[in-house]
C-alpha atoms as a PDB file:
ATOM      1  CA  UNK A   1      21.929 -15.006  -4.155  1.00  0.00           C
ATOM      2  CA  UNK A   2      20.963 -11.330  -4.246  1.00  0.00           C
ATOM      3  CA  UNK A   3      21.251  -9.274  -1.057  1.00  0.00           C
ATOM      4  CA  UNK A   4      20.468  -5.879  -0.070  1.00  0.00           C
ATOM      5  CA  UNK A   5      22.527  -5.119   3.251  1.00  0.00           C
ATOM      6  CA  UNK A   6      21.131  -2.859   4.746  1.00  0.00           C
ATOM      7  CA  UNK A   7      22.929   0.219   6.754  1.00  0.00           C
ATOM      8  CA  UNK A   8      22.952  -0.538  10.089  1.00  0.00           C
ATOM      9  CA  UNK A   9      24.171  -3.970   9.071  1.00  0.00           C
ATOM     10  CA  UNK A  10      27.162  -2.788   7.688  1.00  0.00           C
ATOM     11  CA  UNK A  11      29.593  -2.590   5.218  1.00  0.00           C
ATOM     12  CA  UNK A  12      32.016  -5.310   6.273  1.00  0.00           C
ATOM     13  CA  UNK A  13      28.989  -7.927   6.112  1.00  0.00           C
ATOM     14  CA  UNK A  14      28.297  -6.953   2.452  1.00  0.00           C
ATOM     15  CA  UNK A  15      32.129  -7.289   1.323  1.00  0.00           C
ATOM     16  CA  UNK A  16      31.966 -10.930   2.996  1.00  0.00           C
ATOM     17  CA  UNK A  17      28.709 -11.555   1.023  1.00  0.00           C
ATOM     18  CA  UNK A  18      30.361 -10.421  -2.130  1.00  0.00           C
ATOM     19  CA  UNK A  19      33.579 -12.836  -1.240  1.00  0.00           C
ATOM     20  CA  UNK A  20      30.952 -14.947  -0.763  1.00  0.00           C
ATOM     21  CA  UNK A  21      29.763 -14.778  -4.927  1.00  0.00           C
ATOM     22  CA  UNK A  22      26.684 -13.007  -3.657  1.00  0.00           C
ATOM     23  CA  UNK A  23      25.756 -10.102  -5.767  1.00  0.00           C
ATOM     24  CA  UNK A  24      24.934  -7.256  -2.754  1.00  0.00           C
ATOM     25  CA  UNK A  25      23.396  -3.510  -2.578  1.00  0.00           C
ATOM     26  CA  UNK A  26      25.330  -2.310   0.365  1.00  0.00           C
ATOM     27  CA  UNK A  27      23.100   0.786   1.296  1.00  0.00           C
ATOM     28  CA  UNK A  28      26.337   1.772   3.825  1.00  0.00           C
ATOM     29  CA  UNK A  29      28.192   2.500   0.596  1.00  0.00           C
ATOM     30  CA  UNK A  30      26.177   3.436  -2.198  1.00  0.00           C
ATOM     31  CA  UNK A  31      22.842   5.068  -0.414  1.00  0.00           C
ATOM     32  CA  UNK A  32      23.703   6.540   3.204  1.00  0.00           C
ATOM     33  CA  UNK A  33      20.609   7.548   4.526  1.00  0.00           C
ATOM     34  CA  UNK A  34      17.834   5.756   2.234  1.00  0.00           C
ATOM     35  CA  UNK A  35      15.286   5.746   4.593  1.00  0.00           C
ATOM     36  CA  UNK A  36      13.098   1.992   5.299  1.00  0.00           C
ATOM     37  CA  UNK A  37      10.501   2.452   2.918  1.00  0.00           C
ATOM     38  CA  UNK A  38      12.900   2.975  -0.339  1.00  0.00           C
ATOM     39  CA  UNK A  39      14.761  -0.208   1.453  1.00  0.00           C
ATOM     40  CA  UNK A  40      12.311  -2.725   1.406  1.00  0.00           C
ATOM     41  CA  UNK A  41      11.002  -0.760  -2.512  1.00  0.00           C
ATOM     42  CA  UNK A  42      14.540  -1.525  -3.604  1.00  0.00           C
ATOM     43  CA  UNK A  43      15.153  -4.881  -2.783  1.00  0.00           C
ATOM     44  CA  UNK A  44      11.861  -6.105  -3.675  1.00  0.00           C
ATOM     45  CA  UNK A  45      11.930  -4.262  -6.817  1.00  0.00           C
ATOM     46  CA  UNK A  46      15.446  -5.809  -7.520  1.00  0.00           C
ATOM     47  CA  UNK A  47      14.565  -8.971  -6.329  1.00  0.00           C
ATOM     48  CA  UNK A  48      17.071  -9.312  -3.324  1.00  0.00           C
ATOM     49  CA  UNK A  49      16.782 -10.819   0.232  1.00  0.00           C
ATOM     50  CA  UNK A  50      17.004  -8.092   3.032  1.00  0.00           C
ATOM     51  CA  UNK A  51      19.260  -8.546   5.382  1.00  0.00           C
ATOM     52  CA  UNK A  52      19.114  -6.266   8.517  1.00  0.00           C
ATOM     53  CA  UNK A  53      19.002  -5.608  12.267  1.00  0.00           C
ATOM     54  CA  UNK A  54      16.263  -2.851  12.194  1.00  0.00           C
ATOM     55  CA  UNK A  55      12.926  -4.678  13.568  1.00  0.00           C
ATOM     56  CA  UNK A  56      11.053  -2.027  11.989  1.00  0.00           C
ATOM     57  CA  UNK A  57      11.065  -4.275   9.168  1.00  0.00           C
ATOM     58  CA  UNK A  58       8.709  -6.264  10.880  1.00  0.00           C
ATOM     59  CA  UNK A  59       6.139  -3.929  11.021  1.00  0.00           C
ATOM     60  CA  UNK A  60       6.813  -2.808   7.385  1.00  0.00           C
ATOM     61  CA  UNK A  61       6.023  -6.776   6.317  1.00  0.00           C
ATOM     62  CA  UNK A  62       3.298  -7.706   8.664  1.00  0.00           C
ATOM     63  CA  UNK A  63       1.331  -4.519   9.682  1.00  0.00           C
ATOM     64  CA  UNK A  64       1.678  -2.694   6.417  1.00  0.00           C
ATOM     65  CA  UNK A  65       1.634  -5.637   4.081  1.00  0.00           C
ATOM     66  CA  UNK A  66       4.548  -4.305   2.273  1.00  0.00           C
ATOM     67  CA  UNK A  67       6.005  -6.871  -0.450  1.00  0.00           C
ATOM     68  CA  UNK A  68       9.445  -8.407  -0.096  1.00  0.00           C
ATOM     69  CA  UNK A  69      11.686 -11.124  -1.633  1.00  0.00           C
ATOM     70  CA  UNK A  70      12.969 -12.527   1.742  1.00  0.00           C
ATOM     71  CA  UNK A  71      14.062 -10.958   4.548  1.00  0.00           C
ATOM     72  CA  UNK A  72      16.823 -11.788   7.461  1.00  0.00           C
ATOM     73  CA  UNK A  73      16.186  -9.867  10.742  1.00  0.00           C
ATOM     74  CA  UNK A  74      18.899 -10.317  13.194  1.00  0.00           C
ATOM     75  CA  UNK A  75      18.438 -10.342  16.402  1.00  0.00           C
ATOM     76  CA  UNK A  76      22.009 -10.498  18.259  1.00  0.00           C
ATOM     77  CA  UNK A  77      23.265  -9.979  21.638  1.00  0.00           C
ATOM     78  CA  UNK A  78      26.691  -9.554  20.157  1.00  0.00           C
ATOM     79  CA  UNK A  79      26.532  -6.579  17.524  1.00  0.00           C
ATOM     80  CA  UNK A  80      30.214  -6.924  16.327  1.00  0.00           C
ATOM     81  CA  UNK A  81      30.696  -7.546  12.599  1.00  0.00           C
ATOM     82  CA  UNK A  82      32.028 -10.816  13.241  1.00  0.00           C
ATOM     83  CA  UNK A  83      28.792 -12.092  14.842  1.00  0.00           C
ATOM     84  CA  UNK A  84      26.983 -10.663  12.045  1.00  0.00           C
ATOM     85  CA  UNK A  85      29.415 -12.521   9.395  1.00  0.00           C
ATOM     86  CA  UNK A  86      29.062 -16.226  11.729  1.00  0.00           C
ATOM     87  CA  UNK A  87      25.813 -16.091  12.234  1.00  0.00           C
ATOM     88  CA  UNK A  88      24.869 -15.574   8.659  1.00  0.00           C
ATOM     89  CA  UNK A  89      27.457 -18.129   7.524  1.00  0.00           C
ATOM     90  CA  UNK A  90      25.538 -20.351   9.349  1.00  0.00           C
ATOM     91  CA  UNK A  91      22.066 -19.539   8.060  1.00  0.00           C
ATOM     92  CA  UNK A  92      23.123 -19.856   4.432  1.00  0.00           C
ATOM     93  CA  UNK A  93      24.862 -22.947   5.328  1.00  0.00           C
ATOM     94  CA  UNK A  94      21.658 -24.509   6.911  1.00  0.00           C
ATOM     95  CA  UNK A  95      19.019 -22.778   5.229  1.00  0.00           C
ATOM     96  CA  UNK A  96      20.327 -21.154   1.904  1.00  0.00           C
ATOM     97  CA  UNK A  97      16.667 -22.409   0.348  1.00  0.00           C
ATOM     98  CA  UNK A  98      15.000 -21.057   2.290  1.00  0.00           C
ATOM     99  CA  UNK A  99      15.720 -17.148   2.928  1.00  0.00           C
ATOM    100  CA  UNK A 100      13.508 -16.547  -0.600  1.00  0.00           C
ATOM    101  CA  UNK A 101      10.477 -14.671   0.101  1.00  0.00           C
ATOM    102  CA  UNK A 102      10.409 -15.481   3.729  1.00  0.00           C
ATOM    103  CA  UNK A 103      10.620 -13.316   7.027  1.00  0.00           C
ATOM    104  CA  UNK A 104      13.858 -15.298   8.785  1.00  0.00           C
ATOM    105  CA  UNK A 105      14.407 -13.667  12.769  1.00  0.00           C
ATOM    106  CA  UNK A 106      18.087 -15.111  13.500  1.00  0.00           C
ATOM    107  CA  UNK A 107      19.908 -15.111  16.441  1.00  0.00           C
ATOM    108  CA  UNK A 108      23.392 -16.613  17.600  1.00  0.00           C
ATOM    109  CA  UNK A 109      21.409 -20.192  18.060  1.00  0.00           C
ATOM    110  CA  UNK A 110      18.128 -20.109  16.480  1.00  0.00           C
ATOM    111  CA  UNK A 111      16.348 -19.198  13.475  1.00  0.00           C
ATOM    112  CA  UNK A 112      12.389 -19.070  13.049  1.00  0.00           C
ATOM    113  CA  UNK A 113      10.915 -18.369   9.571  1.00  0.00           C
ATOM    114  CA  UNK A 114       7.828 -16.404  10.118  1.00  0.00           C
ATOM    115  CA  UNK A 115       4.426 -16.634   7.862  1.00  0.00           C
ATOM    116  CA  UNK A 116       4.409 -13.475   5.436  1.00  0.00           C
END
């Protein structure tokens, strides 16, 4: 799959994506600073699922109807990069069909696809 990671996601979740075989836009390491509206342009216009803990994502898809190829909000009461890296090992076990042009809100034990 394509990814775009984005910063406050990290850098260590984008190199396990990319062990993964996932082709990945880490903006930690090649765009520090894009700000959320050139985010959600990028990865829409490069056809990549979003993948990111700011839920001002959710406004950006739902209140100002911006377009998107999928993305992966998470939602974690444990921030550390291995949470990240588990809990997104398990979506794309469970759900790896899925993630394409929807709005997924993951936490450590659930995941709800929203209506886009």
């Amino acid at each position: 799959m394509r990814f775009l990671v984005d910063e406050c996601t990290g850098p260590a979740v984008a190199r396990w994506l990319c062990g993964q075989g996932h082709e990945v836009f880490c903006v930690y390491s090649e765009a520090r600073g894009m700000n959320d509206d050139d985010v959600i342009r990028k990865a829409f216009a490069e056809d990549r699922v979003l993948i990111t803990n700011d839920k001002d994502f959710g406004e950006k898809v739902y209140r100002e109807r911006r377009p998107h190829k999928g993305v992966v909000l998470l939602r974690l009461d444990d921030e550390r990069t291995s949470g990240k890296i588990d809990t997104i090992r398990r979506l794309l076990d469970r759900y790896p069909d899925r993630l394409t042009g929807a709005f997924a809100v993951v936490t450590e034990t659930r995941v709800r696809f929203a209506r886009t």
